[in-house]
PDB file of N, CA and C in Angstrom:
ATOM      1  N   UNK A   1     150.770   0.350-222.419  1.00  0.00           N
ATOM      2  CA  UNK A   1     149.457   0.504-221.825  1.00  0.00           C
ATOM      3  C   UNK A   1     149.606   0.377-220.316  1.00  0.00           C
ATOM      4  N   UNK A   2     149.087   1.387-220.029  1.00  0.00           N
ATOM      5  CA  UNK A   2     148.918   1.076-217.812  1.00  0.00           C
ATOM      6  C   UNK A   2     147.211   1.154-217.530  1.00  0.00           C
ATOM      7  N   UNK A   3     147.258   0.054-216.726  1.00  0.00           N
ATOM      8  CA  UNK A   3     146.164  -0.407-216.082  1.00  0.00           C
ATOM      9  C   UNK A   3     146.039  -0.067-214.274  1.00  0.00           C
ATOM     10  N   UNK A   4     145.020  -0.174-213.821  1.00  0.00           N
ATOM     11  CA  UNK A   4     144.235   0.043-213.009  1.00  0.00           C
ATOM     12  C   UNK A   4     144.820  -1.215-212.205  1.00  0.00           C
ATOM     13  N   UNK A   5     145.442  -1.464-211.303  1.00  0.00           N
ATOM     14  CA  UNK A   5     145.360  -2.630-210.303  1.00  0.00           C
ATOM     15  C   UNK A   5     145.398  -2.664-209.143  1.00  0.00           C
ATOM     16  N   UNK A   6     143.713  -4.002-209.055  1.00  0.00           N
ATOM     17  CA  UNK A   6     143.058  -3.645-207.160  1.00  0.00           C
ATOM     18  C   UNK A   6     144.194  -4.413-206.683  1.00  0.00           C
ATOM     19  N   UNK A   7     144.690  -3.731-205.686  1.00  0.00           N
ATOM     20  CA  UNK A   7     145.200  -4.285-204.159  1.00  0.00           C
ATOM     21  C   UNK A   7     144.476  -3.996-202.583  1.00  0.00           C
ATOM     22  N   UNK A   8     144.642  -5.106-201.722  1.00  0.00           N
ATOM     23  CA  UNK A   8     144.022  -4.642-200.691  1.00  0.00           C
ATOM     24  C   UNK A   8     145.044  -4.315-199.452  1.00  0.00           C
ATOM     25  N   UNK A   9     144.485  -3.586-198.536  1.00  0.00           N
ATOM     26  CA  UNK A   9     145.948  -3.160-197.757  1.00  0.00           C
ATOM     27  C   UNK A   9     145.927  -3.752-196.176  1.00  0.00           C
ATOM     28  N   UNK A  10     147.082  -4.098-196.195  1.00  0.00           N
ATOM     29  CA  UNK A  10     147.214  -5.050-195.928  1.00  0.00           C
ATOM     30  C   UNK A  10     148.052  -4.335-193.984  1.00  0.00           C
ATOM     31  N   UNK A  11     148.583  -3.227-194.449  1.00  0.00           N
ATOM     32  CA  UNK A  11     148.620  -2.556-193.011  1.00  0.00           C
ATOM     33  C   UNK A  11     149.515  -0.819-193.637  1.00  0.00           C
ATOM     34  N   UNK A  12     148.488   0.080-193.210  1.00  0.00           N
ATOM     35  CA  UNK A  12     149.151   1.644-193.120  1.00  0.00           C
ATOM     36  C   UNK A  12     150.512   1.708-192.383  1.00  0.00           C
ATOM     37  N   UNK A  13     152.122   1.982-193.455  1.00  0.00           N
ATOM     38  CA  UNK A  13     152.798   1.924-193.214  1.00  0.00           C
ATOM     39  C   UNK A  13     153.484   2.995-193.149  1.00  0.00           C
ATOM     40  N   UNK A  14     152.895   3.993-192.282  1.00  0.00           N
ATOM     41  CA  UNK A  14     152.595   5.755-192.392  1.00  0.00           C
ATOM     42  C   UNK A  14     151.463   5.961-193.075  1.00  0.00           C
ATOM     43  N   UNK A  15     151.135   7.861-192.383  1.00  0.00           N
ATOM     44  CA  UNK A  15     150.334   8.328-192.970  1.00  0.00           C
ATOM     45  C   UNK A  15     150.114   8.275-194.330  1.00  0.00           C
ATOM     46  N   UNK A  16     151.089   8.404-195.579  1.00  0.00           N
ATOM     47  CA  UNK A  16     150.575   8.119-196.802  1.00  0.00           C
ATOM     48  C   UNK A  16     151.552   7.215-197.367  1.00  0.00           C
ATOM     49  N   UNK A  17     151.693   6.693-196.970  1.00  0.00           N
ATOM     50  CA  UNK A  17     151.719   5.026-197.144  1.00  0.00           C
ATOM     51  C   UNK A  17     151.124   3.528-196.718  1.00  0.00           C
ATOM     52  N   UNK A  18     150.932   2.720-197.446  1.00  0.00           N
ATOM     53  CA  UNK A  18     150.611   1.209-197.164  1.00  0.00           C
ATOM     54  C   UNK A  18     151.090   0.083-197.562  1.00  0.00           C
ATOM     55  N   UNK A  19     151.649  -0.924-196.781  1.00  0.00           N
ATOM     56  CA  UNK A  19     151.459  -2.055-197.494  1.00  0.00           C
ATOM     57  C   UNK A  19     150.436  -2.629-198.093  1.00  0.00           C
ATOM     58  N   UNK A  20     149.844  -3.018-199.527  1.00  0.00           N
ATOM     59  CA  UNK A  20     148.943  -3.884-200.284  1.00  0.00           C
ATOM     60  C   UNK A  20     149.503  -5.005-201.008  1.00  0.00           C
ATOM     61  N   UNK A  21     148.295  -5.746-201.132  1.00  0.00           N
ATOM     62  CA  UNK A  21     148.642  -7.092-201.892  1.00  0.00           C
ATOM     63  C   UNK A  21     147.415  -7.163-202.546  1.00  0.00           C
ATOM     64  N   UNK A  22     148.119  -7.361-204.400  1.00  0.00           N
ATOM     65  CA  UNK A  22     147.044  -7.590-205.466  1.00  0.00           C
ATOM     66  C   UNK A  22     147.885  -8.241-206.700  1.00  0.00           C
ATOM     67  N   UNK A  23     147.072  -9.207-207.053  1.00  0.00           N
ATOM     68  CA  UNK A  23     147.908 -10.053-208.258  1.00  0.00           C
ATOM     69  C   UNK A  23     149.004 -10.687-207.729  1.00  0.00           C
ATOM     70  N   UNK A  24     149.033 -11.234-206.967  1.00  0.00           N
ATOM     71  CA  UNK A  24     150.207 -12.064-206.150  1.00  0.00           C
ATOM     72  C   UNK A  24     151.546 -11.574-205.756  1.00  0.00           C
ATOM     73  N   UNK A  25     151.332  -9.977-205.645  1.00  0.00           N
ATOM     74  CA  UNK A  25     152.642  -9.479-205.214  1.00  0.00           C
ATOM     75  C   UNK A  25     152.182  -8.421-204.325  1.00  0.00           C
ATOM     76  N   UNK A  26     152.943  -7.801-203.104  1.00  0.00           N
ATOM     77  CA  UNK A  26     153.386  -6.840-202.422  1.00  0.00           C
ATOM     78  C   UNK A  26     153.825  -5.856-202.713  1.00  0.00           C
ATOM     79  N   UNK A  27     153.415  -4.604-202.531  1.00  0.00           N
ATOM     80  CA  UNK A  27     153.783  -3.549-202.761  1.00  0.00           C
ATOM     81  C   UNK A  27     153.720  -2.214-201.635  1.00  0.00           C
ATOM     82  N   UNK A  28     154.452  -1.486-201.598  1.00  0.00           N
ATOM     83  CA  UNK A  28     154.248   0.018-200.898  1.00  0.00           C
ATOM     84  C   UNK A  28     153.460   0.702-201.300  1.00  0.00           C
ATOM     85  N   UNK A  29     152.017   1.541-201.149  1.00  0.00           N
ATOM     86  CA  UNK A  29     151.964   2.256-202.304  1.00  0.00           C
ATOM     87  C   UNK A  29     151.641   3.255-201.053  1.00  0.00           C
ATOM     88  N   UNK A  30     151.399   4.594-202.379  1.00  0.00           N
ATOM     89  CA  UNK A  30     151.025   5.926-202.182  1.00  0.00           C
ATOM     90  C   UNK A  30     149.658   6.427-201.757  1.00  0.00           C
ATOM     91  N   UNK A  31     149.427   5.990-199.986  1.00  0.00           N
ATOM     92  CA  UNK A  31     147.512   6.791-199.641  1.00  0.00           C
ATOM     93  C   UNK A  31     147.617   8.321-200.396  1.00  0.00           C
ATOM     94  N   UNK A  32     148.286   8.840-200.583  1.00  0.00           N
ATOM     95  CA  UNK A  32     148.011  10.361-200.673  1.00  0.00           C
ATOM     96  C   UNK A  32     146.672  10.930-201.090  1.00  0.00           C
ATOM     97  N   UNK A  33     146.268  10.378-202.207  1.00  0.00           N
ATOM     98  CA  UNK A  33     144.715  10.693-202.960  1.00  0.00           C
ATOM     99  C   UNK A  33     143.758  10.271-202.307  1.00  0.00           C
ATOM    100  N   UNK A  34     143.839   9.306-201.681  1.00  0.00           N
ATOM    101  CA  UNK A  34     142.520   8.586-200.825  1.00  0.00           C
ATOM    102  C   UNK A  34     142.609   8.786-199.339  1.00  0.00           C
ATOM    103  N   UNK A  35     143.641   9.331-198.987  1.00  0.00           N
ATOM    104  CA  UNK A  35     143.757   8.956-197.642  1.00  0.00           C
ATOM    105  C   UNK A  35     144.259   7.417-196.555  1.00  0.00           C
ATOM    106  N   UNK A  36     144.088   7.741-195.617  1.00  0.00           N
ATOM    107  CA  UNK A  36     144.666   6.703-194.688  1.00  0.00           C
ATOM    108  C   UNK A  36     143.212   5.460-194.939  1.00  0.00           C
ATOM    109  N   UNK A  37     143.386   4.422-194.961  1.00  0.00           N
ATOM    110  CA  UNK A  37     142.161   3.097-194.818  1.00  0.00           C
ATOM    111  C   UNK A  37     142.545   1.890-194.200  1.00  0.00           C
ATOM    112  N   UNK A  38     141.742   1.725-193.752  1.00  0.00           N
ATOM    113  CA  UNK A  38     141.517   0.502-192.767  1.00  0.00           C
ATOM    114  C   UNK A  38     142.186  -0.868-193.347  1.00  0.00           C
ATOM    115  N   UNK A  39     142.753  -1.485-192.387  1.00  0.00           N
ATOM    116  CA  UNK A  39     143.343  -2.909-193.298  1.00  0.00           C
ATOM    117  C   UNK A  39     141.876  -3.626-194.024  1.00  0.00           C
ATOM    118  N   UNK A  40     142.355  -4.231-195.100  1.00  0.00           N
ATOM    119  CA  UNK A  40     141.321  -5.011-195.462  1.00  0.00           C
ATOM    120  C   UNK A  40     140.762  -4.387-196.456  1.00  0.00           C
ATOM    121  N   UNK A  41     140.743  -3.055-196.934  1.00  0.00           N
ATOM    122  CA  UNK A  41     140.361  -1.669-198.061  1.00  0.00           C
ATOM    123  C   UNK A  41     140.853  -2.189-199.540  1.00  0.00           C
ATOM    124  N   UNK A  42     140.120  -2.169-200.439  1.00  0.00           N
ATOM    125  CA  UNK A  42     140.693  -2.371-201.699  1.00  0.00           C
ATOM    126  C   UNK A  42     140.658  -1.013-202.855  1.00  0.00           C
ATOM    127  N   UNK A  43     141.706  -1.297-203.086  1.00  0.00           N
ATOM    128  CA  UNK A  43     141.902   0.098-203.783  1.00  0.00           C
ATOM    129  C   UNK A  43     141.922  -0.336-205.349  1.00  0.00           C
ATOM    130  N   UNK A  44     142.284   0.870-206.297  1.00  0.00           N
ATOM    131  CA  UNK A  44     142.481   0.993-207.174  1.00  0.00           C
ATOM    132  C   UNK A  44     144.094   1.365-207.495  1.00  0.00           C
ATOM    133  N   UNK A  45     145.167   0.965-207.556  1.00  0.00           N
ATOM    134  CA  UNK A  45     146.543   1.441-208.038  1.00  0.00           C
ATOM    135  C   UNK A  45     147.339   1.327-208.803  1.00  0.00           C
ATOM    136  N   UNK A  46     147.631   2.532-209.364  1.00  0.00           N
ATOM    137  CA  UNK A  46     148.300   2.987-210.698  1.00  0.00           C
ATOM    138  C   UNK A  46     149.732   3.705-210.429  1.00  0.00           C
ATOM    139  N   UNK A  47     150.866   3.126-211.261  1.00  0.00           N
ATOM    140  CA  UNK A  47     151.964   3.598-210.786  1.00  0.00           C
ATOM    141  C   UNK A  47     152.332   3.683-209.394  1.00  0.00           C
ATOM    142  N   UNK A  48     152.043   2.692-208.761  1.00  0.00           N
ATOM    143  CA  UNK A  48     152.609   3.001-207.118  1.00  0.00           C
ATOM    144  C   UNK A  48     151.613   3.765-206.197  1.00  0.00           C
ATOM    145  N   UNK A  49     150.354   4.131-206.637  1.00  0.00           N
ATOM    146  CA  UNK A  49     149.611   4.881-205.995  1.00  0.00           C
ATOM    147  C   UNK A  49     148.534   4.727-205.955  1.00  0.00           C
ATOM    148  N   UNK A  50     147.576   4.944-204.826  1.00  0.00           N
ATOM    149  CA  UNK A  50     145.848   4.314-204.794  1.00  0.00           C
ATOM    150  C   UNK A  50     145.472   5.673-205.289  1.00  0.00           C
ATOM    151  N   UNK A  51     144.273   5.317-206.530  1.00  0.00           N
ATOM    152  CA  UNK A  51     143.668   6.183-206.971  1.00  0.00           C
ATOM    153  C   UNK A  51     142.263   5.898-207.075  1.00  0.00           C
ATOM    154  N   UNK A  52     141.538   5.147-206.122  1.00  0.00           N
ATOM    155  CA  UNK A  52     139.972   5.219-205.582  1.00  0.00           C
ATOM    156  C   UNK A  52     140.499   3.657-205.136  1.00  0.00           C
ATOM    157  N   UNK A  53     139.138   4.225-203.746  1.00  0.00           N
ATOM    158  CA  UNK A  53     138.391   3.107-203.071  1.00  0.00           C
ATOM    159  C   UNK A  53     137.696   2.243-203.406  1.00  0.00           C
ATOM    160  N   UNK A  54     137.470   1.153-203.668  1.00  0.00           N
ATOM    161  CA  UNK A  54     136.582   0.316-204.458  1.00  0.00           C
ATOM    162  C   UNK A  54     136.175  -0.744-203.337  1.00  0.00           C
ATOM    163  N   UNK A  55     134.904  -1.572-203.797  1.00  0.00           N
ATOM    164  CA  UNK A  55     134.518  -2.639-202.978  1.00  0.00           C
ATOM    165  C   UNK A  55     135.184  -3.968-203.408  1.00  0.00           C
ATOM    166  N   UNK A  56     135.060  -4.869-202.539  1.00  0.00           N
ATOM    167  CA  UNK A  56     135.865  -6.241-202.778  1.00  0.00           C
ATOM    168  C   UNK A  56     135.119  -6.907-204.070  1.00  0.00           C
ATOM    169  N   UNK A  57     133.757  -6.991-204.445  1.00  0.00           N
ATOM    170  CA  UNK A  57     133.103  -7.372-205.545  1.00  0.00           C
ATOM    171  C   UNK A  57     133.892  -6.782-207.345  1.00  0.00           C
ATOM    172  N   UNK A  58     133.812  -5.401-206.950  1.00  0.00           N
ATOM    173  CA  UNK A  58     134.836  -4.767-208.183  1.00  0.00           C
ATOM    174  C   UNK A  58     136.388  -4.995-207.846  1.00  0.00           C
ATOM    175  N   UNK A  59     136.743  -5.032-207.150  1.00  0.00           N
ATOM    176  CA  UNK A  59     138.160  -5.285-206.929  1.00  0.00           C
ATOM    177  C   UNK A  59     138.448  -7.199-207.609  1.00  0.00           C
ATOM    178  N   UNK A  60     137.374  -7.936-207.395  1.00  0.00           N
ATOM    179  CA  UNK A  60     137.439  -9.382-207.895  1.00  0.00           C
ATOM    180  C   UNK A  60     136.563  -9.483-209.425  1.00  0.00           C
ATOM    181  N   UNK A  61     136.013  -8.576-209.687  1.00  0.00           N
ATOM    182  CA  UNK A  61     135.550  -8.276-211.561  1.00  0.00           C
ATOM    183  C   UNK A  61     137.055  -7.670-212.109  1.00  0.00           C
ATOM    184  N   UNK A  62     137.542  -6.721-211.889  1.00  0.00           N
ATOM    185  CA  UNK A  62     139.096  -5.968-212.610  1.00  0.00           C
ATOM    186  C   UNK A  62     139.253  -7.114-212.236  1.00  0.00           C
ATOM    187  N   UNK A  63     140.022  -8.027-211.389  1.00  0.00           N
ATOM    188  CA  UNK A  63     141.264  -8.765-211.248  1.00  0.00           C
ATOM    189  C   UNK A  63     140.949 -10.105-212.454  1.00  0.00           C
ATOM    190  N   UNK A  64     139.432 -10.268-212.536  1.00  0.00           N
ATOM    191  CA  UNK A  64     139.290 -11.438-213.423  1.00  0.00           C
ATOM    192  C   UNK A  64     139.159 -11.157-214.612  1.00  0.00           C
ATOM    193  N   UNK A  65     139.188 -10.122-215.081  1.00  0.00           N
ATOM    194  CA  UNK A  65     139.553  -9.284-216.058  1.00  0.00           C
ATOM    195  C   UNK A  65     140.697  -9.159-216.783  1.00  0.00           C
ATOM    196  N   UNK A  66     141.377  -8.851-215.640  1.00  0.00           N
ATOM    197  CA  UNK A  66     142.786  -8.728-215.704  1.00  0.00           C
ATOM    198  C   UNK A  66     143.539 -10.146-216.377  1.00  0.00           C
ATOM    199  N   UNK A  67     143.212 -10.651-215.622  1.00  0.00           N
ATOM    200  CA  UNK A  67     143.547 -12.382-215.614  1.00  0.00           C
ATOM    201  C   UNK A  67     142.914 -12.972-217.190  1.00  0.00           C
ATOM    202  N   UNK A  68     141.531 -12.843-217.620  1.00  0.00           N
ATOM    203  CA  UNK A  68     140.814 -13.327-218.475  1.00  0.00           C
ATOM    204  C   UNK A  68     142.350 -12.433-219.681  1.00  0.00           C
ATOM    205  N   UNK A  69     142.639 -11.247-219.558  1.00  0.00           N
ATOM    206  CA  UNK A  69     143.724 -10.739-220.941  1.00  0.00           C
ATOM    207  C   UNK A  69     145.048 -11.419-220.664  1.00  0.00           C
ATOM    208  N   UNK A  70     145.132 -11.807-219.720  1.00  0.00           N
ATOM    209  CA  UNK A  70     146.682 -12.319-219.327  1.00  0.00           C
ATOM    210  C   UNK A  70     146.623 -13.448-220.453  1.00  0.00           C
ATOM    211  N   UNK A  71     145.426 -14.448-219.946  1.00  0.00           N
ATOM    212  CA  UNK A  71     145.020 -15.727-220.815  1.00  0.00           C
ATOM    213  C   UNK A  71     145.061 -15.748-221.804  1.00  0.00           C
ATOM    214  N   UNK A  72     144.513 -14.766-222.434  1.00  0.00           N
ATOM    215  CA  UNK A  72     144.567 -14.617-223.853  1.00  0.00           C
ATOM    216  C   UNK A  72     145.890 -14.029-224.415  1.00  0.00           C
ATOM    217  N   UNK A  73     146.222 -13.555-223.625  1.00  0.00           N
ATOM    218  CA  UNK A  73     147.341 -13.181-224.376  1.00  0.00           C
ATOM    219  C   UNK A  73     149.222 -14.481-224.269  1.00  0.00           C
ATOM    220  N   UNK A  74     148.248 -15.643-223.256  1.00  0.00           N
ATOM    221  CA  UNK A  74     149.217 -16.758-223.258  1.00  0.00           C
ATOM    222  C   UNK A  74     148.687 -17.538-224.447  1.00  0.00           C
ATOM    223  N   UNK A  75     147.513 -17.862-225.067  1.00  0.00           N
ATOM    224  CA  UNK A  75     147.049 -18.073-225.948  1.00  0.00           C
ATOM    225  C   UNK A  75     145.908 -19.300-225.192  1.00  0.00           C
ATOM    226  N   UNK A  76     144.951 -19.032-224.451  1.00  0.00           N
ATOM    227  CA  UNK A  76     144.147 -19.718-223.431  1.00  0.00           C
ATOM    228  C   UNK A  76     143.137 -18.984-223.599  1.00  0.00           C
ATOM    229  N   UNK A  77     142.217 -18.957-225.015  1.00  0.00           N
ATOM    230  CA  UNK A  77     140.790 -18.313-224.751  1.00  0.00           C
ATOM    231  C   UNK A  77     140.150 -19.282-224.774  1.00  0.00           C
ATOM    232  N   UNK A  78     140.462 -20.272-223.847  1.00  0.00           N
ATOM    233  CA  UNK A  78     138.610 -21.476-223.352  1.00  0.00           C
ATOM    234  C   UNK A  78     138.475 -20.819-221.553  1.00  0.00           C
ATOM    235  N   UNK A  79     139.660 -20.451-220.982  1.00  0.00           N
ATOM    236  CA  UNK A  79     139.084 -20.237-219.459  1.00  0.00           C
ATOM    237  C   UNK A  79     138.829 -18.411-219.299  1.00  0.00           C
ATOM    238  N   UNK A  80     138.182 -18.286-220.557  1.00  0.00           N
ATOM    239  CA  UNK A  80     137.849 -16.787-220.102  1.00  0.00           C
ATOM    240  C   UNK A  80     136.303 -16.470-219.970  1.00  0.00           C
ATOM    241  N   UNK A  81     135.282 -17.292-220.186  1.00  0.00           N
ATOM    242  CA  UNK A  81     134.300 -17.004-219.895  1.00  0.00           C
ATOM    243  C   UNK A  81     133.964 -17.042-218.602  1.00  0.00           C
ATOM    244  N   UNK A  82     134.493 -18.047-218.085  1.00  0.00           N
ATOM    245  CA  UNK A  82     134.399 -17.845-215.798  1.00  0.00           C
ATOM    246  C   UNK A  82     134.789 -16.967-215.968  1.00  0.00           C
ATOM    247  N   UNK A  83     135.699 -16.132-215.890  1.00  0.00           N
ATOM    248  CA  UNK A  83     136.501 -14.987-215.405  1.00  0.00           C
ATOM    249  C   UNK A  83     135.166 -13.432-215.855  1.00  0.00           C
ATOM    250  N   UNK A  84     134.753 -13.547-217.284  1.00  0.00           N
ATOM    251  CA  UNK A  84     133.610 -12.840-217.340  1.00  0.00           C
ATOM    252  C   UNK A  84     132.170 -13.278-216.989  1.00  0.00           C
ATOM    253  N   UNK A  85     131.960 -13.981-216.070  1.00  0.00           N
ATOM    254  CA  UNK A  85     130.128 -14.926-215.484  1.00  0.00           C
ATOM    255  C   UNK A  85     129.786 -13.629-215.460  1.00  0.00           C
ATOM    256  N   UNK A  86     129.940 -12.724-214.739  1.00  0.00           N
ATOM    257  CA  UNK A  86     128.937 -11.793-214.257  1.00  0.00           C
ATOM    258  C   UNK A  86     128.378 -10.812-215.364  1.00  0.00           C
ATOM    259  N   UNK A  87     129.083 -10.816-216.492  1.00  0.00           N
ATOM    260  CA  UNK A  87     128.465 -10.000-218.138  1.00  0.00           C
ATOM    261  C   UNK A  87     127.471 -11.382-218.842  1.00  0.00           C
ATOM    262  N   UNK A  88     128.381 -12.181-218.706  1.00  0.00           N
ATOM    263  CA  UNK A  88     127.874 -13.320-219.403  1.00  0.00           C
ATOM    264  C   UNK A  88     126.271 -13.691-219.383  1.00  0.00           C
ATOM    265  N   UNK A  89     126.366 -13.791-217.785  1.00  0.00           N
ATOM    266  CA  UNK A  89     125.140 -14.467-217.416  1.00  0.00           C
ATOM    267  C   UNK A  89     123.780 -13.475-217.413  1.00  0.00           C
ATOM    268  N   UNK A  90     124.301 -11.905-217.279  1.00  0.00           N
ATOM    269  CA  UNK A  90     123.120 -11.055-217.397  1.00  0.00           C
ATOM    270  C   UNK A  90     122.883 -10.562-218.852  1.00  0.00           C
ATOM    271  N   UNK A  91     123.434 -10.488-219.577  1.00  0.00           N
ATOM    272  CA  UNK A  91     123.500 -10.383-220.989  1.00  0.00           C
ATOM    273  C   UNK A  91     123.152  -8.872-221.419  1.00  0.00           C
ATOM    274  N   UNK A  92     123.259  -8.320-222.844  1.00  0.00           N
ATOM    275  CA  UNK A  92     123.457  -6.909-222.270  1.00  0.00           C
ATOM    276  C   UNK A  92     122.372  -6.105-222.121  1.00  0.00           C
ATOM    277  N   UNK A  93     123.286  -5.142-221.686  1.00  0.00           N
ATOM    278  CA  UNK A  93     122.301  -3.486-221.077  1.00  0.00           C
ATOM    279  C   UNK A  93     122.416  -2.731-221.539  1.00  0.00           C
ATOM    280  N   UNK A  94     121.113  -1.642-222.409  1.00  0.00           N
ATOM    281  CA  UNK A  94     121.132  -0.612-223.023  1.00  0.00           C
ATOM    282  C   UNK A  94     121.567   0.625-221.520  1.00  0.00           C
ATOM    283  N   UNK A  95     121.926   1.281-221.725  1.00  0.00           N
ATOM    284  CA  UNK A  95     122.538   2.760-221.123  1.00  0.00           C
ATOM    285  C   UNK A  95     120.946   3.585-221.130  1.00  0.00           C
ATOM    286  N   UNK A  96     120.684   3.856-219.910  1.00  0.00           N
ATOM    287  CA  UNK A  96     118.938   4.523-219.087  1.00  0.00           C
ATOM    288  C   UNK A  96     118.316   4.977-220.550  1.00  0.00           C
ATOM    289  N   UNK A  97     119.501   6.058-221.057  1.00  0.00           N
ATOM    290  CA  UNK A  97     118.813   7.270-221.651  1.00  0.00           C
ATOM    291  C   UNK A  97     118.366   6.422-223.346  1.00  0.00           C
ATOM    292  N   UNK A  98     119.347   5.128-223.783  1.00  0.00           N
ATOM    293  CA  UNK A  98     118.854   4.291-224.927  1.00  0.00           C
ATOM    294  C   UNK A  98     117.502   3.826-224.327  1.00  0.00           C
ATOM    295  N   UNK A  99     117.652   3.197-223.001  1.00  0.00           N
ATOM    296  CA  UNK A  99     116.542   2.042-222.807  1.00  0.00           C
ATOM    297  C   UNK A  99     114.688   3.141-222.475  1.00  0.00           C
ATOM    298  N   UNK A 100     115.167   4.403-222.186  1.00  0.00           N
ATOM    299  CA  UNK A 100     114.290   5.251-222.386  1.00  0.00           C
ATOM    300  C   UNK A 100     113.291   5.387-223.814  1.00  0.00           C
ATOM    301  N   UNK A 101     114.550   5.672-224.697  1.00  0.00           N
ATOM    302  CA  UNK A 101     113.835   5.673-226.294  1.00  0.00           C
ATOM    303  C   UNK A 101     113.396   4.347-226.616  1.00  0.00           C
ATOM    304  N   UNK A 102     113.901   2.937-226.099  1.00  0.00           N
ATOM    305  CA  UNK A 102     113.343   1.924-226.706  1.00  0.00           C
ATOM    306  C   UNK A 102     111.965   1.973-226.085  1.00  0.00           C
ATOM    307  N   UNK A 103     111.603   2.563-225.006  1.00  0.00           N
ATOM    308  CA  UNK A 103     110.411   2.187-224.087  1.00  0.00           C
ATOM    309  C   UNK A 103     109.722   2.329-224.600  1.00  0.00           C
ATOM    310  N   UNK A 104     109.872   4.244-225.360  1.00  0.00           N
ATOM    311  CA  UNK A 104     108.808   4.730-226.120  1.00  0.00           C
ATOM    312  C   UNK A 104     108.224   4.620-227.333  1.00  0.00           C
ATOM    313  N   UNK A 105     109.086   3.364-227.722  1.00  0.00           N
ATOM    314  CA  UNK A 105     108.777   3.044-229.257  1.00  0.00           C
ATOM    315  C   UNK A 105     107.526   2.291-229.120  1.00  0.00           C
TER     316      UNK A 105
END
């Protein structure tokens, strides 16, 4: 399985390249798809390469995400509900076009 992992960059090391840091490691990766970004930019990267721009809020939901399966998969499902607060605490959401038909019932 390959996943999605935010890094933020940390300085354009050439045109399509950057240094980023995400999940406690350093990496080179590939601007090519997104372009050149500002230090401080959090991306999305897959295989060595940024494949969307994201904000620091989603870049810290994936990472606790990320982290909440790590846990579980060390065998630590009591510290995974912090890691999901932000589903938790709003509880769920029908999708427009469901919450449409419930309206009209």
């Amino acid at each position: 399985m390959c996943l999605g992992i935010p890094m933020q960059v940390i300085e354009m090391t050439g045109t399509h390249a950057a240094l980023c840091e995400g999940m406690g490691e350093q990496k080179s990766i590939d601007m090519s798809l997104v372009g050149e970004q500002p230090v401080g930019a959090w991306l999305v990267t897959f295989l060595g390469a940024a494949r969307e721009v994201i904000g620091a809020q989603e870049a810290l939901q994936i990472t606790d995400a990320l982290q909440a399966v790590d846990n579980i998969m060390q065998g630590d499902e009591h510290s995974v509900d912090k890691l999901f607060a932000d589903i938790i605490e709003r509880g769920p959401q029908l999708p427009p076009h469901l919450q449409e038909q419930l309206n009209k019932e």
